[in-house]
N, C-alpha and C. Protein backbone atom coordinates (compact mmCIF):
# COMPACT_ATOMS: atom_id res chain seq x y z
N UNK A 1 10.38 -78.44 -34.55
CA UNK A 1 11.11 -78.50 -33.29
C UNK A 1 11.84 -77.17 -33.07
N UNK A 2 11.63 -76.58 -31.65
CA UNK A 2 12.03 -75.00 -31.43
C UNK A 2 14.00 -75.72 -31.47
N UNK A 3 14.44 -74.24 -31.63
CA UNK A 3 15.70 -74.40 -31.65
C UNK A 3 16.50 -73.54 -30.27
N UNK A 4 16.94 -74.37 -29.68
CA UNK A 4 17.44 -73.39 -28.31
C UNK A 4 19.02 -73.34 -28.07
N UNK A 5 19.79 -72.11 -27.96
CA UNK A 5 21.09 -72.21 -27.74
C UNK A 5 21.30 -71.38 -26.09
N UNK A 6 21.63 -72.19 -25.25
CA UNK A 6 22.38 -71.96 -24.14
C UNK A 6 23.53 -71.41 -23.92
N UNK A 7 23.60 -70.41 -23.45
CA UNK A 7 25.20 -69.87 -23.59
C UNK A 7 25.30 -69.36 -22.14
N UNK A 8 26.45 -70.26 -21.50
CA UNK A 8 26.66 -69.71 -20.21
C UNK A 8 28.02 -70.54 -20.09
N UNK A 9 28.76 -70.23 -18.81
CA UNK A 9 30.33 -70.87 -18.49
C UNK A 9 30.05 -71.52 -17.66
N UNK A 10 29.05 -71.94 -16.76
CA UNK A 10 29.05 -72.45 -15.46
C UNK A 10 27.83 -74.13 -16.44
N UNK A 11 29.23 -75.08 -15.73
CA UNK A 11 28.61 -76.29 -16.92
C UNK A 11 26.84 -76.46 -15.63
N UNK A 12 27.20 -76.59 -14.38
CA UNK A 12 26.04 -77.58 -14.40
C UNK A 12 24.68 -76.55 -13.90
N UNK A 13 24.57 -75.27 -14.59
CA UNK A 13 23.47 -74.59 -14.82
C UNK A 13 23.20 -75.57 -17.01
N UNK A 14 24.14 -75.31 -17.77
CA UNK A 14 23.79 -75.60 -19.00
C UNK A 14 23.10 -77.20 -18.57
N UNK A 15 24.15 -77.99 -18.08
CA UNK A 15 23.39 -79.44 -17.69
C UNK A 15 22.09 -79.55 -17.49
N UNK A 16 21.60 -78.49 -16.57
CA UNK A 16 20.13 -78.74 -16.31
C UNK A 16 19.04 -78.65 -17.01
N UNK A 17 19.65 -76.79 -17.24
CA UNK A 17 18.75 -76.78 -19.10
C UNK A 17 19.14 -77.22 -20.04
N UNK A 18 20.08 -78.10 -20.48
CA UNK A 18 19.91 -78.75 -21.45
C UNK A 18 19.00 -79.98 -21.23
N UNK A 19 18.89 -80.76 -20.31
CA UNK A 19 18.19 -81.72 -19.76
C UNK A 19 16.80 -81.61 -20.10
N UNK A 20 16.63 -80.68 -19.60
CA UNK A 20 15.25 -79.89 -19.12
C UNK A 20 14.67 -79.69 -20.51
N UNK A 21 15.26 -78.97 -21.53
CA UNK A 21 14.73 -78.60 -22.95
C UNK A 21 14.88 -79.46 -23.77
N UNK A 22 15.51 -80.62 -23.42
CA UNK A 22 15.34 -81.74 -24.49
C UNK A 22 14.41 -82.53 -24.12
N UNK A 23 14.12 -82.55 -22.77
CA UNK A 23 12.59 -83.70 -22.32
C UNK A 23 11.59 -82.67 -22.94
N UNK A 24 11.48 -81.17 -23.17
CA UNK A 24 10.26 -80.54 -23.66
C UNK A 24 10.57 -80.56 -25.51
N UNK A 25 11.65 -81.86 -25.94
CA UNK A 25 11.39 -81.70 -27.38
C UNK A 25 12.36 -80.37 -28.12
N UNK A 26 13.35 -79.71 -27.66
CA UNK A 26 13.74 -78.47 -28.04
C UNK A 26 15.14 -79.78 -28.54
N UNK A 27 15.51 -78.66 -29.64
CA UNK A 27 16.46 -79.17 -29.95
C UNK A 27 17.79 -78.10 -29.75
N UNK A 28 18.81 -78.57 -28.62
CA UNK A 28 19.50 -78.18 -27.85
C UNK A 28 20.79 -77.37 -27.99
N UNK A 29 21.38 -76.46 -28.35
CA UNK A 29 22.41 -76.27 -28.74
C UNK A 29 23.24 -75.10 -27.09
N UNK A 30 24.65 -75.43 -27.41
CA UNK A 30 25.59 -75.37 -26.22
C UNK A 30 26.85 -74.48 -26.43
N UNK A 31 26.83 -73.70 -25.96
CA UNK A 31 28.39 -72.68 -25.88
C UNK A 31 28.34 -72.19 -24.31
N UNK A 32 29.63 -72.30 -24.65
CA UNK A 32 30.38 -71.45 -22.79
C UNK A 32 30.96 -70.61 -22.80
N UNK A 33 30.32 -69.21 -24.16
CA UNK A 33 31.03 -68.25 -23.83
C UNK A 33 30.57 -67.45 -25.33
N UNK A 34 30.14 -65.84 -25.56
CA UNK A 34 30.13 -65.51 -26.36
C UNK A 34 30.52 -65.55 -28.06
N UNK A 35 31.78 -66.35 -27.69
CA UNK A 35 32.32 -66.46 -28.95
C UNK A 35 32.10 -67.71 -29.89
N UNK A 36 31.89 -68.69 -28.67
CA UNK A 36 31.61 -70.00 -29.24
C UNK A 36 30.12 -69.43 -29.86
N UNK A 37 28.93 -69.30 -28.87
CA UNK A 37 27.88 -68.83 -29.24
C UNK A 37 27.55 -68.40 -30.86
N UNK A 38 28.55 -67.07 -30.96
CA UNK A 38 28.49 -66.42 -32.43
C UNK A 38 29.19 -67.89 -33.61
N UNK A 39 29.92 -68.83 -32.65
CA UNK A 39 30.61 -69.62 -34.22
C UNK A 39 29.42 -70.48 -34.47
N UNK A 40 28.43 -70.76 -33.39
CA UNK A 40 27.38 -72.05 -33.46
C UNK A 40 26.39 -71.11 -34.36
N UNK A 41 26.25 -70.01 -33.95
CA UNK A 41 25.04 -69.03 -34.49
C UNK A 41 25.33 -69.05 -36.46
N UNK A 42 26.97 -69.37 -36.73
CA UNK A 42 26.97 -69.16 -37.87
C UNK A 42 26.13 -70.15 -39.01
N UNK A 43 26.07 -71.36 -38.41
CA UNK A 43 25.56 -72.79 -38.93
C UNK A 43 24.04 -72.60 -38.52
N UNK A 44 23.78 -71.89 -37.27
CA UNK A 44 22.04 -72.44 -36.67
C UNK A 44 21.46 -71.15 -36.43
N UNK A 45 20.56 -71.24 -36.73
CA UNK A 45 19.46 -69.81 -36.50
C UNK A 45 18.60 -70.54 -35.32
N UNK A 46 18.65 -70.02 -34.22
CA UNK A 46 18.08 -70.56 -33.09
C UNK A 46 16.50 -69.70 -32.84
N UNK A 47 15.96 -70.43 -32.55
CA UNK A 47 14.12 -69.57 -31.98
C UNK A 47 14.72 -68.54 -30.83
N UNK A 48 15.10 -69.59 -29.54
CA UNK A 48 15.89 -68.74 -28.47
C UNK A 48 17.32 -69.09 -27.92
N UNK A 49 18.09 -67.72 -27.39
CA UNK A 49 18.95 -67.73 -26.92
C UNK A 49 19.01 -68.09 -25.79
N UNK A 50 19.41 -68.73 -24.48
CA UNK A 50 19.33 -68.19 -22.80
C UNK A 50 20.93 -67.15 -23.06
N UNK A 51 21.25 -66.52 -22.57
CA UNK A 51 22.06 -65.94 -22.47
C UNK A 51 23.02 -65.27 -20.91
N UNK A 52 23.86 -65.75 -20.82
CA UNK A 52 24.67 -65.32 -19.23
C UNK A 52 25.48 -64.31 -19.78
N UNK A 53 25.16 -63.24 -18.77
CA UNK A 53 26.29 -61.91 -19.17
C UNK A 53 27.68 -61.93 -19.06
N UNK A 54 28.22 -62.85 -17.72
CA UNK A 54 29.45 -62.54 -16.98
C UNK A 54 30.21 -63.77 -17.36
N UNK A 55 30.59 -64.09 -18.82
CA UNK A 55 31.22 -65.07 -19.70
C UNK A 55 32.65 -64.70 -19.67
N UNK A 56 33.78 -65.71 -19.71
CA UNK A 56 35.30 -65.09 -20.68
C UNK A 56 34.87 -65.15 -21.71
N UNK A 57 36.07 -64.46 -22.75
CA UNK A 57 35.85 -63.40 -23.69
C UNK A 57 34.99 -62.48 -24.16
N UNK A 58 33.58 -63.58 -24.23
CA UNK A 58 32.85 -62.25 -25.14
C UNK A 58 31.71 -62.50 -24.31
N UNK A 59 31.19 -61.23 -23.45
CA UNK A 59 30.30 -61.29 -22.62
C UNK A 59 28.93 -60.99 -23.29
N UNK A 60 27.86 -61.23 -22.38
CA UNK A 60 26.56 -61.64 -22.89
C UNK A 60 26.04 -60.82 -23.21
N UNK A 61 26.32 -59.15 -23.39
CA UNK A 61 26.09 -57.50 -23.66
C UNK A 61 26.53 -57.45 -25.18
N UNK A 62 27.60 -58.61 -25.20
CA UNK A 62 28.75 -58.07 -26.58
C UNK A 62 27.89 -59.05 -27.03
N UNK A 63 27.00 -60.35 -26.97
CA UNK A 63 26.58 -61.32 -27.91
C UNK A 63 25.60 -61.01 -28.52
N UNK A 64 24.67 -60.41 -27.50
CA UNK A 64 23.22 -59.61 -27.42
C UNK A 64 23.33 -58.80 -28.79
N UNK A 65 24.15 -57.60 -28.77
CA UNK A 65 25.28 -56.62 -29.89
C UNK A 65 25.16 -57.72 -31.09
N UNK A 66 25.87 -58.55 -31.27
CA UNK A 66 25.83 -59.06 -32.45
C UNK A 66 24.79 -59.99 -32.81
N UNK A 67 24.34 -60.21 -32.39
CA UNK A 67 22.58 -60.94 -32.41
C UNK A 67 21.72 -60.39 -33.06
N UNK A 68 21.56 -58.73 -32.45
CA UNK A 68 20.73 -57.64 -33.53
C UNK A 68 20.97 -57.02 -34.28
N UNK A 69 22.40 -57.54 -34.30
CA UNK A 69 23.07 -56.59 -35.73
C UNK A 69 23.04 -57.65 -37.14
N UNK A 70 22.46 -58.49 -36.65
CA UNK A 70 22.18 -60.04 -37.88
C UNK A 70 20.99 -59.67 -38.32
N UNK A 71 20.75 -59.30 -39.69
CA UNK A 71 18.96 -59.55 -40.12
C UNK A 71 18.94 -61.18 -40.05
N UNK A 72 19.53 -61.82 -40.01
CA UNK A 72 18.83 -63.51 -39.86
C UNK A 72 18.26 -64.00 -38.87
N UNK A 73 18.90 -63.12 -37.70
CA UNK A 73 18.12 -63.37 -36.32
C UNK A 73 17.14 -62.37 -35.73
N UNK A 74 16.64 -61.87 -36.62
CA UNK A 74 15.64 -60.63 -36.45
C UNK A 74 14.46 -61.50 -35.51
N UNK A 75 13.77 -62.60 -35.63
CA UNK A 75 12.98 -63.48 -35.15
C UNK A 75 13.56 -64.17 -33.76
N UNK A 76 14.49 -64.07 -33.38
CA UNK A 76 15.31 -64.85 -32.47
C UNK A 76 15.11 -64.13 -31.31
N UNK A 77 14.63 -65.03 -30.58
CA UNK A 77 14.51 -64.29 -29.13
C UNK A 77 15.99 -64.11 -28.24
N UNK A 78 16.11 -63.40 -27.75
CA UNK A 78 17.34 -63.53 -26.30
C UNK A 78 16.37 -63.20 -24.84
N UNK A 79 17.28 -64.35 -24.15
CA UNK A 79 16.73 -64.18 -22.57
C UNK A 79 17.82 -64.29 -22.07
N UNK A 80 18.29 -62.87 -21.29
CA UNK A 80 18.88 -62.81 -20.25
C UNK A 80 18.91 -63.90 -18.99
N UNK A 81 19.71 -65.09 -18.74
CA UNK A 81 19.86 -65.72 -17.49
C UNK A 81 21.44 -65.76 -16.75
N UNK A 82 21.33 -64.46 -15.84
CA UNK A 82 21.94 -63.98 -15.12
C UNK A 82 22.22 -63.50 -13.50
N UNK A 83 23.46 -63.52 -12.85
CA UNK A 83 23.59 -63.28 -11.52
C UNK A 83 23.74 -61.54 -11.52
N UNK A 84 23.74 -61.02 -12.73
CA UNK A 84 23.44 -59.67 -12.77
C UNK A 84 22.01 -59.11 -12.37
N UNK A 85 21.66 -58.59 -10.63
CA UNK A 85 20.76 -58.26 -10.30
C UNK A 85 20.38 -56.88 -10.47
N UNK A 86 21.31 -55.80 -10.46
CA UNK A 86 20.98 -54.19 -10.25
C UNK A 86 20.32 -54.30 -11.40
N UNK A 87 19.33 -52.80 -11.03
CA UNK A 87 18.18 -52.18 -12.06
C UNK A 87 19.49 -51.49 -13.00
N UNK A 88 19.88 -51.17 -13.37
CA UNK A 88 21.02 -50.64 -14.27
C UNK A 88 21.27 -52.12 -15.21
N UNK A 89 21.69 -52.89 -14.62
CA UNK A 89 21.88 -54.05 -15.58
C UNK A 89 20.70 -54.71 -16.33
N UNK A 90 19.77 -54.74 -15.55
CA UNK A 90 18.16 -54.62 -16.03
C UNK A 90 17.53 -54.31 -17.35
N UNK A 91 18.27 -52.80 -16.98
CA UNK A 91 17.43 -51.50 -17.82
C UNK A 91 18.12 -52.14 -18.78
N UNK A 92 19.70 -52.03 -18.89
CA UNK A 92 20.97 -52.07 -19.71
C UNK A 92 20.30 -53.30 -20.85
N UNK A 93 20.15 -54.46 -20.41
CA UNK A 93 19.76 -55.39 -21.19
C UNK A 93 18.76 -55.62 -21.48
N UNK A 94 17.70 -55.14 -21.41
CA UNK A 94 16.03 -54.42 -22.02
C UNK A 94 16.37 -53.60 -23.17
N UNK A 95 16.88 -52.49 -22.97
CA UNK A 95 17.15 -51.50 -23.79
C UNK A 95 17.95 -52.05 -24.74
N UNK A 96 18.99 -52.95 -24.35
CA UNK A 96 19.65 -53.32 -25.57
C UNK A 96 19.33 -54.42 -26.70
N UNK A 97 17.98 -55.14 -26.12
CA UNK A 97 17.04 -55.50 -27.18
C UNK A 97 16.92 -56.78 -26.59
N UNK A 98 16.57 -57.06 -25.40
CA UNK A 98 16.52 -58.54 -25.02
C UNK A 98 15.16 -58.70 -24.63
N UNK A 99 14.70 -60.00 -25.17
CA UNK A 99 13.13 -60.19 -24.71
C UNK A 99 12.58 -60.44 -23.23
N UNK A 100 14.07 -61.15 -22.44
CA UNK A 100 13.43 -61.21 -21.18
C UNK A 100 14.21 -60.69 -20.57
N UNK A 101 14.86 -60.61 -18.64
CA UNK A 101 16.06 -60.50 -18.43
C UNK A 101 15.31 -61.33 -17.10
N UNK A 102 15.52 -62.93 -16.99
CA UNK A 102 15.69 -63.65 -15.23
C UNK A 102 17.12 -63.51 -14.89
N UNK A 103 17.09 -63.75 -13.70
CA UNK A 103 18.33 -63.60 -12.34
C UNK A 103 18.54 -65.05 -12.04
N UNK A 104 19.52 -65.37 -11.74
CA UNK A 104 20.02 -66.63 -10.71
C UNK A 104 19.80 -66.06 -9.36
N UNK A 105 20.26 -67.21 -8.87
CA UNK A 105 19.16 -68.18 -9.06
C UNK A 105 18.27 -68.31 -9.33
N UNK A 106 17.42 -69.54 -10.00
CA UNK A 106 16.65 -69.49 -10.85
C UNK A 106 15.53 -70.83 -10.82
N UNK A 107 14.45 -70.95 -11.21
CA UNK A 107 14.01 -72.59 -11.03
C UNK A 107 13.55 -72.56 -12.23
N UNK A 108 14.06 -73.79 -13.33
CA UNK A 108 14.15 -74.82 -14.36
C UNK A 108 12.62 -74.58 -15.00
N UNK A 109 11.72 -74.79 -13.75
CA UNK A 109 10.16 -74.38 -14.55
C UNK A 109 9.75 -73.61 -15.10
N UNK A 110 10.36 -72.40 -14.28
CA UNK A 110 10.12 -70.62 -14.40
C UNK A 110 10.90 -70.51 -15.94
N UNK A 111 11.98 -71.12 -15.65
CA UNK A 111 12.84 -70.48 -17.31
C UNK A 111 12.28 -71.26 -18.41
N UNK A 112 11.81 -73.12 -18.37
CA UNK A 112 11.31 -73.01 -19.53
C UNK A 112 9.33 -72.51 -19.35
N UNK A 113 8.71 -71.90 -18.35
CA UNK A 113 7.45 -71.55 -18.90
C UNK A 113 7.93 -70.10 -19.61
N UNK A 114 8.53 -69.58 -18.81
CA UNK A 114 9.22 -67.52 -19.77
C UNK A 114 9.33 -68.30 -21.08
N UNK A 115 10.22 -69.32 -21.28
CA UNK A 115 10.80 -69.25 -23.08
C UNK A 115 9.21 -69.97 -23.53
N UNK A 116 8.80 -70.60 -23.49
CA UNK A 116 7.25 -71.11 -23.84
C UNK A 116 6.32 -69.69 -23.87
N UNK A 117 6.34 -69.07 -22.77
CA UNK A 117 5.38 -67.67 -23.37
C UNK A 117 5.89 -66.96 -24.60
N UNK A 118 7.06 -66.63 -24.77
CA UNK A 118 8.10 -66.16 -25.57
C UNK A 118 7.43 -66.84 -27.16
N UNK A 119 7.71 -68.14 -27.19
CA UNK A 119 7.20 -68.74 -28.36
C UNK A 119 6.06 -69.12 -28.74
């Protein structure tokens, strides 16, 4: 069973994908905000991340950062799912080692077929 952690602040985007990835069998994991993210990450090595940039405290640039600085999550995908549209933010989170980067709005199918190509 893939392992998926959601990390975003806005509950009823997580609601959906969590919904959504537990009818496809994923086993679901939940933070609303960078930091929670890194305390869940300490217990679970996840397949994939979704990841939202524009979090309180520890934004989705700073999680990304400590994600690849883990050899345990060397295998761990991150996908950018964000209202961050400019090509600068784009580039920014490509370059900084993320496997995908989608935009919000967004449709539920599109994000879990990306994490299904992914795996």
């Amino acid at each position: 069973m893939n392992k998926i952690l959601i990390v975003d602040d806005e509950p009823n985007i997580v609601m959906s994908l969590e919904y959504a990835f537990k009818r496809k069998n994923f086993q679901v994991f939940i933070a609303r905000d960078g930091s929670e993210a890194m305390e869940i990450m300490e217990k679970v090595v996840p397949d994939v991340v979704i990841l939202d940039i524009m979090m309180p405290k520890v934004d989705g640039f700073q999680t990304l950062k400590y994600i690849k600085g883990q050899e345990k999550f060397k295998n761990t995908k991150v996908v950018f799912l964000t209202a961050k549209t400019k090509i600068d933010d784009i580039e920014k989170g490509l370059q900084m080692g993320a496997d995908k980067y989608l935009t919000k709005p967004f449709s539920v199918k599109k994000v879990i077929s990306e994490i299904n190509q992914l795996l």
